[in-house]
PDB file of N, CA and C in Angstrom:
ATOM      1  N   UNK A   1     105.774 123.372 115.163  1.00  0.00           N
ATOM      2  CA  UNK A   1     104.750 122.525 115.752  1.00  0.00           C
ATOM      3  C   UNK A   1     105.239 122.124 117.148  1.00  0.00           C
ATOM      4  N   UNK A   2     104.055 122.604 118.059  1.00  0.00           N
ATOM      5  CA  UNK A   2     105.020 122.015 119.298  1.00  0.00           C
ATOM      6  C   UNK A   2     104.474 120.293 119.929  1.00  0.00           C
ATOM      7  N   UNK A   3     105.469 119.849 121.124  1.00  0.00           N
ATOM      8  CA  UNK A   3     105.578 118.609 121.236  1.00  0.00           C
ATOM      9  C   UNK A   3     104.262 117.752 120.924  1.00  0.00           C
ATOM     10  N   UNK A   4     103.266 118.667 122.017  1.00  0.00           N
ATOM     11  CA  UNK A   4     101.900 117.822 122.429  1.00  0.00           C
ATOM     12  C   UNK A   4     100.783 117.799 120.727  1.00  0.00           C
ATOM     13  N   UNK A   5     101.302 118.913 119.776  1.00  0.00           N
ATOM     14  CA  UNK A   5     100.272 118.366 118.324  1.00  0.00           C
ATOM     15  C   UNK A   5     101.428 117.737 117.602  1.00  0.00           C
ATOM     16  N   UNK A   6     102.355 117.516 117.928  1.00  0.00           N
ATOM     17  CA  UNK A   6     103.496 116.446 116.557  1.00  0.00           C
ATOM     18  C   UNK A   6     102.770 115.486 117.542  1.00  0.00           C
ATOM     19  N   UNK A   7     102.655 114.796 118.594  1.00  0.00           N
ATOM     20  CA  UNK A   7     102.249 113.425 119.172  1.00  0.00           C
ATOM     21  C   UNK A   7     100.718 113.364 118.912  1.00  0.00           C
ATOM     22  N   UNK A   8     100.127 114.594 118.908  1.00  0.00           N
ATOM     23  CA  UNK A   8      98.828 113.890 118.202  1.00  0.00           C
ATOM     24  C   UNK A   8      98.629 114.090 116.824  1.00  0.00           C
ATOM     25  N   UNK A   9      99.229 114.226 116.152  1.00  0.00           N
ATOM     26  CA  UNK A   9      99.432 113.813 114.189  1.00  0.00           C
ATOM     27  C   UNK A   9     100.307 112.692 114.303  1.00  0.00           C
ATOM     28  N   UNK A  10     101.373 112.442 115.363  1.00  0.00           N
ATOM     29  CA  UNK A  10     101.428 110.833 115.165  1.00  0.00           C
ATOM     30  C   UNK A  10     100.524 109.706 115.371  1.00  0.00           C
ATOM     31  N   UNK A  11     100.102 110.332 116.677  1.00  0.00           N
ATOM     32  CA  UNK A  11      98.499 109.392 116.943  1.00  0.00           C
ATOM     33  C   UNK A  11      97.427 108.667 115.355  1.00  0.00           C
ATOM     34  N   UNK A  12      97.404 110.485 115.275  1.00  0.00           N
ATOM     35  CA  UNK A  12      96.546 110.465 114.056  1.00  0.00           C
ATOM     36  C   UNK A  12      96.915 109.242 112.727  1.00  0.00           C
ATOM     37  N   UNK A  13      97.999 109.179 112.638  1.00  0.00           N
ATOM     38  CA  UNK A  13      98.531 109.217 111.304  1.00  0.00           C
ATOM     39  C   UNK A  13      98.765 107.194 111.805  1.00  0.00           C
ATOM     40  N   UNK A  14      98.978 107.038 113.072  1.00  0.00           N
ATOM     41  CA  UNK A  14      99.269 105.628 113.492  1.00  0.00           C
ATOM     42  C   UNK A  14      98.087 104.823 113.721  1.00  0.00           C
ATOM     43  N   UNK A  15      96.763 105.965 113.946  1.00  0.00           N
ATOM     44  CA  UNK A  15      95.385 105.091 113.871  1.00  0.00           C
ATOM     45  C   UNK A  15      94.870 105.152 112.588  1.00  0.00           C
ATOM     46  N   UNK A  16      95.512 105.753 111.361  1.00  0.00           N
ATOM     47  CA  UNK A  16      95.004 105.906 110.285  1.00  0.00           C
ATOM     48  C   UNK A  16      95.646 104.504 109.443  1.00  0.00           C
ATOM     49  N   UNK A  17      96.923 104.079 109.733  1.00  0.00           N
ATOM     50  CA  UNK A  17      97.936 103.036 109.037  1.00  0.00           C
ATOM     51  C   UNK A  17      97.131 101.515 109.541  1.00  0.00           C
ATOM     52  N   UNK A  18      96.852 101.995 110.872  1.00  0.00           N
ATOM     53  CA  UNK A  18      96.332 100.415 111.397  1.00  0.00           C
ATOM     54  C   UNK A  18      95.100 100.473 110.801  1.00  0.00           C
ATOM     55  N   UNK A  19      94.036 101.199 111.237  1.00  0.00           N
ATOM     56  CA  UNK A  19      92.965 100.835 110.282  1.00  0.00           C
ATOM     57  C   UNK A  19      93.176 100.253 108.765  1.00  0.00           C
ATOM     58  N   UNK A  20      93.899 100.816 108.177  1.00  0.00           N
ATOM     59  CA  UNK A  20      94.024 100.405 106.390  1.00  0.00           C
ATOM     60  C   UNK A  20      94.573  99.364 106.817  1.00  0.00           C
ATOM     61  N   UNK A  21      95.714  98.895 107.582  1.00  0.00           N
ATOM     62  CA  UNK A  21      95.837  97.467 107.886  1.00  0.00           C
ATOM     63  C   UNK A  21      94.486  96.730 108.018  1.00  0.00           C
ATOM     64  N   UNK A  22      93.926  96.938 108.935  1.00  0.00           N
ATOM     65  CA  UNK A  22      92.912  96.287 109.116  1.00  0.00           C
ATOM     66  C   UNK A  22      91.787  96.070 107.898  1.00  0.00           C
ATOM     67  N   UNK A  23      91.517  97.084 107.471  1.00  0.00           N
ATOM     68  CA  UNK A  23      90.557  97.307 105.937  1.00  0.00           C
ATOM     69  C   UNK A  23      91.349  96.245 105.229  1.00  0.00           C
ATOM     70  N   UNK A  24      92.386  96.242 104.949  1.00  0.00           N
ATOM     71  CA  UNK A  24      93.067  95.140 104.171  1.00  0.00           C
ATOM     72  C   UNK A  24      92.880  93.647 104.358  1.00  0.00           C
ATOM     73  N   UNK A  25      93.122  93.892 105.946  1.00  0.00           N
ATOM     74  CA  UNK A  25      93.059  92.055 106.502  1.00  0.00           C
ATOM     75  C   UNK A  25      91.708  91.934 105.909  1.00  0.00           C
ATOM     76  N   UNK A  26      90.798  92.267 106.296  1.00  0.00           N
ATOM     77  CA  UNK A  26      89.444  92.248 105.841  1.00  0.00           C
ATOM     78  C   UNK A  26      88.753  91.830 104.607  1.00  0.00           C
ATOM     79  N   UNK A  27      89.441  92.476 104.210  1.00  0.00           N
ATOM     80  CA  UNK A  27      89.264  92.757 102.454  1.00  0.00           C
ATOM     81  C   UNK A  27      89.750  91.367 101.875  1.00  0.00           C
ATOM     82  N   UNK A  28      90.855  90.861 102.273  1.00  0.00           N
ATOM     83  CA  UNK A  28      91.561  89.615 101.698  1.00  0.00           C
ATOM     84  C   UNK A  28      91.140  88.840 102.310  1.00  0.00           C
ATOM     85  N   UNK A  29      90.494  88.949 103.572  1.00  0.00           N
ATOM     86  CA  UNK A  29      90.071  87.548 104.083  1.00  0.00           C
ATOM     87  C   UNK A  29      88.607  87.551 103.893  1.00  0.00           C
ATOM     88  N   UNK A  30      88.072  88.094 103.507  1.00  0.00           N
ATOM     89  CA  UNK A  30      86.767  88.177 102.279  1.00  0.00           C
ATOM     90  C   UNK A  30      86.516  87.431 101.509  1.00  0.00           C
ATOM     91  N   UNK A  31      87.397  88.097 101.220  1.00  0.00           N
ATOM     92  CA  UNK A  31      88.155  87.556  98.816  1.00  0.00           C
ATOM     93  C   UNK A  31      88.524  85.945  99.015  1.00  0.00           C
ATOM     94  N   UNK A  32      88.991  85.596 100.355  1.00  0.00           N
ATOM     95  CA  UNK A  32      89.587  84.226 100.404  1.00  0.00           C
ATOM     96  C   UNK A  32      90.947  84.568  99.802  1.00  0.00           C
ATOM     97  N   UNK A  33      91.898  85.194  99.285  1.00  0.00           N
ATOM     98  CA  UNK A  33      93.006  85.434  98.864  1.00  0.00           C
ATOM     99  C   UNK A  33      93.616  86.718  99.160  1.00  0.00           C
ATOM    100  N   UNK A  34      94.920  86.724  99.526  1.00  0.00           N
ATOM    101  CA  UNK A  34      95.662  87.571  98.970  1.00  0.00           C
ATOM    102  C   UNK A  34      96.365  88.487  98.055  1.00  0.00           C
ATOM    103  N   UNK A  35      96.532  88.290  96.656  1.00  0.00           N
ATOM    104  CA  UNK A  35      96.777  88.514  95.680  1.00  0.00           C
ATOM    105  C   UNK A  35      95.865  89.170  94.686  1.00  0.00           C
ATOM    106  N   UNK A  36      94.771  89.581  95.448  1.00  0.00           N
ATOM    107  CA  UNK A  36      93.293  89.976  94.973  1.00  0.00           C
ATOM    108  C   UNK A  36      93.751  91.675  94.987  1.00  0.00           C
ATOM    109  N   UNK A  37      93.405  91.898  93.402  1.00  0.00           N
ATOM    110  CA  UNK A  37      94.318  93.499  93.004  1.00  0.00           C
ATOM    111  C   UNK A  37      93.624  95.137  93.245  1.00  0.00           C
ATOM    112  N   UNK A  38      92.257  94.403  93.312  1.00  0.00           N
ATOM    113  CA  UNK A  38      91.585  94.869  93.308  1.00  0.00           C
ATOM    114  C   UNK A  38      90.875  95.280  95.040  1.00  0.00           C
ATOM    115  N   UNK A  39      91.293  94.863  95.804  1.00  0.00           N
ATOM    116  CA  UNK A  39      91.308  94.788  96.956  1.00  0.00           C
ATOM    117  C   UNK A  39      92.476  95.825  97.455  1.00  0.00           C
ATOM    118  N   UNK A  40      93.754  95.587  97.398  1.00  0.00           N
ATOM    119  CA  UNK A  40      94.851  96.243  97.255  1.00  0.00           C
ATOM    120  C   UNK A  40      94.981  97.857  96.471  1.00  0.00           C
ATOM    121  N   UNK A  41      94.007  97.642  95.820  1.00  0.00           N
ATOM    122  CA  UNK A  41      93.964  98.758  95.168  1.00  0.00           C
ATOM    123  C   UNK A  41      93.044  99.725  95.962  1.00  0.00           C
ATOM    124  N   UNK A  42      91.845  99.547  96.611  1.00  0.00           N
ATOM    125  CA  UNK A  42      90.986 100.008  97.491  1.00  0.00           C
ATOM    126  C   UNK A  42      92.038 100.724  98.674  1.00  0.00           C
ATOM    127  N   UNK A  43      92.548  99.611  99.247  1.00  0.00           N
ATOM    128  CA  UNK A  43      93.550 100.126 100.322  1.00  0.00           C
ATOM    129  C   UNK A  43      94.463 101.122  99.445  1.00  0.00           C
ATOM    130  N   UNK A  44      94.966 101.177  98.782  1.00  0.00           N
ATOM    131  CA  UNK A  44      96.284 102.206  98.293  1.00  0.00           C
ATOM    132  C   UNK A  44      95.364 103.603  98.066  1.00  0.00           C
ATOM    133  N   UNK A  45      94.274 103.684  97.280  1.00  0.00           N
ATOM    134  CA  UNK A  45      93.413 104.754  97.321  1.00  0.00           C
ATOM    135  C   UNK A  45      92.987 105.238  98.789  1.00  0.00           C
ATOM    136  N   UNK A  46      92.286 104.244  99.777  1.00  0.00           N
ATOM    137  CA  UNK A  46      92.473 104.893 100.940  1.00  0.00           C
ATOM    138  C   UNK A  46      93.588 105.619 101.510  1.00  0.00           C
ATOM    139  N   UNK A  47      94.783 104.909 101.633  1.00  0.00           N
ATOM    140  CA  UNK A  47      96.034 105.608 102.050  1.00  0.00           C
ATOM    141  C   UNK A  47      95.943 106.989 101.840  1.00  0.00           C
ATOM    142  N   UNK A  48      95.876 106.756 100.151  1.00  0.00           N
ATOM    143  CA  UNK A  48      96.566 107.973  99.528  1.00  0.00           C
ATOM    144  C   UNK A  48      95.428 109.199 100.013  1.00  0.00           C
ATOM    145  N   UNK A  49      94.446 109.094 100.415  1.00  0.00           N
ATOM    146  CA  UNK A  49      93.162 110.391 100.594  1.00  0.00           C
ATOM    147  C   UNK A  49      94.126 110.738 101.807  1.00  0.00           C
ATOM    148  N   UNK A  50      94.691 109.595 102.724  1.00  0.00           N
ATOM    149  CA  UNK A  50      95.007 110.409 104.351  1.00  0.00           C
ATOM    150  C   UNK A  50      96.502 110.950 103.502  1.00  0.00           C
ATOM    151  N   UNK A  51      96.865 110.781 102.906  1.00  0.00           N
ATOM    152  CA  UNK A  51      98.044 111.281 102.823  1.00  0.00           C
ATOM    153  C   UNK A  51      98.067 112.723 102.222  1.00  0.00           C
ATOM    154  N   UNK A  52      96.625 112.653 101.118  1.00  0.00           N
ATOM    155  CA  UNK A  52      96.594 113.788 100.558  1.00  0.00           C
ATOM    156  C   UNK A  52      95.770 115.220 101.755  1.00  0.00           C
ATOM    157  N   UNK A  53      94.963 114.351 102.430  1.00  0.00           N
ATOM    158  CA  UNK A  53      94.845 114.858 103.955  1.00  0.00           C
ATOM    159  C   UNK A  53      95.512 115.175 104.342  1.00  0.00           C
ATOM    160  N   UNK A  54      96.719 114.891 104.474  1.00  0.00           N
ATOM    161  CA  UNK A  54      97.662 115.267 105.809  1.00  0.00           C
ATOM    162  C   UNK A  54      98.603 116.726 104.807  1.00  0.00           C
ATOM    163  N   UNK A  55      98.776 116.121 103.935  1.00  0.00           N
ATOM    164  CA  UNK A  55      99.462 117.395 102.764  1.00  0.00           C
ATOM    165  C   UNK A  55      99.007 118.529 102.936  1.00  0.00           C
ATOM    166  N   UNK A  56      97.696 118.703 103.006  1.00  0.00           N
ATOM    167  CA  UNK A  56      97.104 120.068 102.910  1.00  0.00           C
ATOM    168  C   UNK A  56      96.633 120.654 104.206  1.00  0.00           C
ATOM    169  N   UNK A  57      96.420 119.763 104.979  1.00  0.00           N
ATOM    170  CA  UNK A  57      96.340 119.999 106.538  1.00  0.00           C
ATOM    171  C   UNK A  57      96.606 120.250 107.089  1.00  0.00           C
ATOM    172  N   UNK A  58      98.515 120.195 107.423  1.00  0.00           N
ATOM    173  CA  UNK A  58      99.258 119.798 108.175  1.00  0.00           C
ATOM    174  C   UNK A  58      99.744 121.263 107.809  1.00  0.00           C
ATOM    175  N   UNK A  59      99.871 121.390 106.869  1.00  0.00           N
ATOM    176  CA  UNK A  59     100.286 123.025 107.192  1.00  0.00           C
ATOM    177  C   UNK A  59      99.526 124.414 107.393  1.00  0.00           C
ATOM    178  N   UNK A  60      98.535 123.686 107.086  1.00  0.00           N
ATOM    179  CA  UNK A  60      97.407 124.618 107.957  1.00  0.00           C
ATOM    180  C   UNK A  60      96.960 125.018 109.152  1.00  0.00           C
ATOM    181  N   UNK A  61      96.345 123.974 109.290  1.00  0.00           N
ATOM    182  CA  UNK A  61      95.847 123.358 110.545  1.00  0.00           C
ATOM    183  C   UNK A  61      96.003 122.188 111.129  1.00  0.00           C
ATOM    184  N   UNK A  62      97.308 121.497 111.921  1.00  0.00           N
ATOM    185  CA  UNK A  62      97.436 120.050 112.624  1.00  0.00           C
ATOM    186  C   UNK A  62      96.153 119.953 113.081  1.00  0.00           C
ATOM    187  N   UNK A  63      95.579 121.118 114.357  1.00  0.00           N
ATOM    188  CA  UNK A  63      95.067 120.832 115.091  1.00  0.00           C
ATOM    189  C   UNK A  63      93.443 120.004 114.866  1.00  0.00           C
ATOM    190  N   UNK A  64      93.520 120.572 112.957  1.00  0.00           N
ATOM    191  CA  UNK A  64      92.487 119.809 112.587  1.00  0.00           C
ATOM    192  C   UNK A  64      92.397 117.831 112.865  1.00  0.00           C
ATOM    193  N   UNK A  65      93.389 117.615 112.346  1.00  0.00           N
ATOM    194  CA  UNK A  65      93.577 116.232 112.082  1.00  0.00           C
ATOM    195  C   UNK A  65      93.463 115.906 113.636  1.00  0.00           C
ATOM    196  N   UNK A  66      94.283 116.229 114.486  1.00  0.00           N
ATOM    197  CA  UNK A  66      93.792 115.737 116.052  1.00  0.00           C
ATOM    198  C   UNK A  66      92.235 115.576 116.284  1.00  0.00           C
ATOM    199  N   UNK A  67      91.560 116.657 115.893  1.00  0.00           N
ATOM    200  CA  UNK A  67      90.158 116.331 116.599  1.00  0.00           C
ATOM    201  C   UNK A  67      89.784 115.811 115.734  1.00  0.00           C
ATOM    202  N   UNK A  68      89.912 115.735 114.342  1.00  0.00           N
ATOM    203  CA  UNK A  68      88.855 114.791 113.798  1.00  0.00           C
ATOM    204  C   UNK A  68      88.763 113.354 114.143  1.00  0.00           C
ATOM    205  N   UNK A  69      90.295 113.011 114.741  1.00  0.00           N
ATOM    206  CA  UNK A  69      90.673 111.706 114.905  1.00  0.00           C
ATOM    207  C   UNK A  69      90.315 110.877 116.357  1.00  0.00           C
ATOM    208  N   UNK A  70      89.231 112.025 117.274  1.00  0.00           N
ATOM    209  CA  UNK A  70      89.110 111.427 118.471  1.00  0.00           C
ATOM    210  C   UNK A  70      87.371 111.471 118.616  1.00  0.00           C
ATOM    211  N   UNK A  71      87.114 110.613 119.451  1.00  0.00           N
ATOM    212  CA  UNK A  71      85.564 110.881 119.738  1.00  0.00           C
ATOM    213  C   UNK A  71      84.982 112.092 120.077  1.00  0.00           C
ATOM    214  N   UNK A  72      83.628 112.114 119.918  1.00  0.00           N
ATOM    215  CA  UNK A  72      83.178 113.218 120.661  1.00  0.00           C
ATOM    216  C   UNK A  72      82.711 113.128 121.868  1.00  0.00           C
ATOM    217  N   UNK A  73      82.464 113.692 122.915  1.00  0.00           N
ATOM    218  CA  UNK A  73      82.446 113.448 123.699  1.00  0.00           C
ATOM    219  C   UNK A  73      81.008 113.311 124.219  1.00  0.00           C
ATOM    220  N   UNK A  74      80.501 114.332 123.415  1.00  0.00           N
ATOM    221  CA  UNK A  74      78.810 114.727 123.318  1.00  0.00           C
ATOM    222  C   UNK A  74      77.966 113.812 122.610  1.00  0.00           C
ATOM    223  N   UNK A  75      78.565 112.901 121.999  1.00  0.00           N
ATOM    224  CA  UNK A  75      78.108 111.816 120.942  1.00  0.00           C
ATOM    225  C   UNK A  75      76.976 110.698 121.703  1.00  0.00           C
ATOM    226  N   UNK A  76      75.851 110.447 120.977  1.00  0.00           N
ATOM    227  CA  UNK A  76      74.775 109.676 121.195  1.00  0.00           C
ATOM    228  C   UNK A  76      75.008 108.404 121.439  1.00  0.00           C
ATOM    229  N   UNK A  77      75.378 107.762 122.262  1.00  0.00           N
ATOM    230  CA  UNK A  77      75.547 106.050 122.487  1.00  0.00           C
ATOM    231  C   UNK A  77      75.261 105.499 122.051  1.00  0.00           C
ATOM    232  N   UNK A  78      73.839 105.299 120.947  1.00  0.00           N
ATOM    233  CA  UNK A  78      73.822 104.698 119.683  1.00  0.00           C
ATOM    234  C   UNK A  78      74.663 104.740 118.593  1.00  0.00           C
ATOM    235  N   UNK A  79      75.208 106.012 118.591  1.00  0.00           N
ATOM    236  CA  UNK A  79      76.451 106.789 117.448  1.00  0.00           C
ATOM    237  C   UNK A  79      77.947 105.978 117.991  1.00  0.00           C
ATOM    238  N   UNK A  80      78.018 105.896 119.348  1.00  0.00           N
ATOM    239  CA  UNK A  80      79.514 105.599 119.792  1.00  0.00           C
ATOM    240  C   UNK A  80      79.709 104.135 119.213  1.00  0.00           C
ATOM    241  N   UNK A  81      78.344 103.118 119.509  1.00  0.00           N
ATOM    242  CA  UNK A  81      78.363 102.201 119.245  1.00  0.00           C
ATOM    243  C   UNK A  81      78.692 101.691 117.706  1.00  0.00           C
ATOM    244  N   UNK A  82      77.626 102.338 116.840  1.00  0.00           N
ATOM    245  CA  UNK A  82      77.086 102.414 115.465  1.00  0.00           C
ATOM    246  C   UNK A  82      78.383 102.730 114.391  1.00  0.00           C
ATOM    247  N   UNK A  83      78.770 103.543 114.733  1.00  0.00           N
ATOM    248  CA  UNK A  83      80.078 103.998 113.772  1.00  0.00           C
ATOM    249  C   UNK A  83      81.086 102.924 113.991  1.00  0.00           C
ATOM    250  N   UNK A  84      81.844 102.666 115.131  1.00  0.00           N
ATOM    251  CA  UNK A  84      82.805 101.444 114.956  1.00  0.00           C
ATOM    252  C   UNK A  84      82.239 100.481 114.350  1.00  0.00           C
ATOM    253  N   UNK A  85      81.226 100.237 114.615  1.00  0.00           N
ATOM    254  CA  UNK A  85      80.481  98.897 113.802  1.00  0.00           C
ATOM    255  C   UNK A  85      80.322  99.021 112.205  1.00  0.00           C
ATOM    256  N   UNK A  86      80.034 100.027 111.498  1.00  0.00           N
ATOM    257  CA  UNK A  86      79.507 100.125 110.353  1.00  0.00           C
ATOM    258  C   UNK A  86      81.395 100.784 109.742  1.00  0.00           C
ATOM    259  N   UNK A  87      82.109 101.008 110.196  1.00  0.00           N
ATOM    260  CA  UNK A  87      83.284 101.438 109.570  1.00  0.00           C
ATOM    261  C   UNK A  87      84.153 100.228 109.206  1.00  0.00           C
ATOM    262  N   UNK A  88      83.930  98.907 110.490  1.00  0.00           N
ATOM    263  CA  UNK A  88      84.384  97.902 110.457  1.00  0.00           C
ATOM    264  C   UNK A  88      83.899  96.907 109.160  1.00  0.00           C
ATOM    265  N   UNK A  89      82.167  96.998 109.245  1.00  0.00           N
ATOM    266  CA  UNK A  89      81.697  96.736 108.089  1.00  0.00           C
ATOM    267  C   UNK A  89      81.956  97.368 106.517  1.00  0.00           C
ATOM    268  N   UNK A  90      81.791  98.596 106.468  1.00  0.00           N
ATOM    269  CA  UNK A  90      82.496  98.697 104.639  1.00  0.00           C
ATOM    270  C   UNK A  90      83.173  98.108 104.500  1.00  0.00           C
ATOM    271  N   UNK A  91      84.101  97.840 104.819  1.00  0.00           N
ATOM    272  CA  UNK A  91      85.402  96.945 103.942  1.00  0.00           C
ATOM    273  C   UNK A  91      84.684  95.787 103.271  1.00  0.00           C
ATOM    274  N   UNK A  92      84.241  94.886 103.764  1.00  0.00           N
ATOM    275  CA  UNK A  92      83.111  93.967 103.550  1.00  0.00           C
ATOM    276  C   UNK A  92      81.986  93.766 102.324  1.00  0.00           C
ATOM    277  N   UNK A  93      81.349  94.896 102.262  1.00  0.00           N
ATOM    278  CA  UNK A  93      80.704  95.641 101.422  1.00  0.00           C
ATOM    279  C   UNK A  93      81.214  96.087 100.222  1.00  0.00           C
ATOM    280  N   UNK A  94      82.235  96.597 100.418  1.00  0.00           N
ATOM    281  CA  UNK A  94      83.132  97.376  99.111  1.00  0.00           C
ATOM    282  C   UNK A  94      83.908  96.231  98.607  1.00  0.00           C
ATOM    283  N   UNK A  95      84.197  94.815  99.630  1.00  0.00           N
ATOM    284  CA  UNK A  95      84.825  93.726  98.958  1.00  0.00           C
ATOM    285  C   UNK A  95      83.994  93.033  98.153  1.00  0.00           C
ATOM    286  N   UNK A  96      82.537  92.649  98.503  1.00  0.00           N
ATOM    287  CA  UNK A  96      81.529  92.170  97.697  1.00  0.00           C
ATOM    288  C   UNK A  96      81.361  93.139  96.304  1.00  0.00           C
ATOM    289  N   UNK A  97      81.471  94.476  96.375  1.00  0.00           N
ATOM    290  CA  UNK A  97      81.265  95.057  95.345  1.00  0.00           C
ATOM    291  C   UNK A  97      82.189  95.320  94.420  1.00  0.00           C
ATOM    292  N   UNK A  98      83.449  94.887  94.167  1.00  0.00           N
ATOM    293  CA  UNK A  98      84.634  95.303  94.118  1.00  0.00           C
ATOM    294  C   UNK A  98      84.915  93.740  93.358  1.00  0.00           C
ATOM    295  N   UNK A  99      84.302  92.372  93.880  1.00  0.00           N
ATOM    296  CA  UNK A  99      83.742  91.229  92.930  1.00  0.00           C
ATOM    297  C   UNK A  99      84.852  90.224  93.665  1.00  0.00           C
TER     298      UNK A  99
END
């Protein structure tokens, strides 16, 4: 793998950790608690999809995980807007449903 796709599967893999950080903060500050298992458990299942992502990927194709992980460029300004917004929102959603 050369320099410039190992730095973007770190990219990848460092905007994938903060988000689930973030899904988490979210999630618990929802719930009003921390200790909420079921919350925690959401996040560990997320993890584990990028991880099982990156398993099968990574020796395939890095170059996949780079582009999936960046905007498009061609993308509708309603879309650029719309997606950060509604990705920010599930957590939210899945915390209400999740009880």
């Amino acid at each position: 793998m050369d320099q410039q796709t190992r730095k973007g599967v770190i990219s990848w893999a460092i905007k994938g950790v903060l988000f689930k950080a973030f899904v988490g903060v979210v999630l618990m500050v929802s719930a009003g608690r921390w200790d909420w298992l079921a919350g925690w458990l959401y996040v560990g299942i997320f993890l584990a999809f990028d991880a099982a992502t990156a398993i099968v990927a990574l020796p395939r194709d890095p170059q996949l995980l780079i582009e999936r992980s960046r905007s498009n460029p061609d993308a509708k300004d309603w879309d650029k807007i719309l997606m950060p917004v509604a990705s920010g929102l599930l957590p939210l959603f899945v915390g209400s449903w999740l009880g």
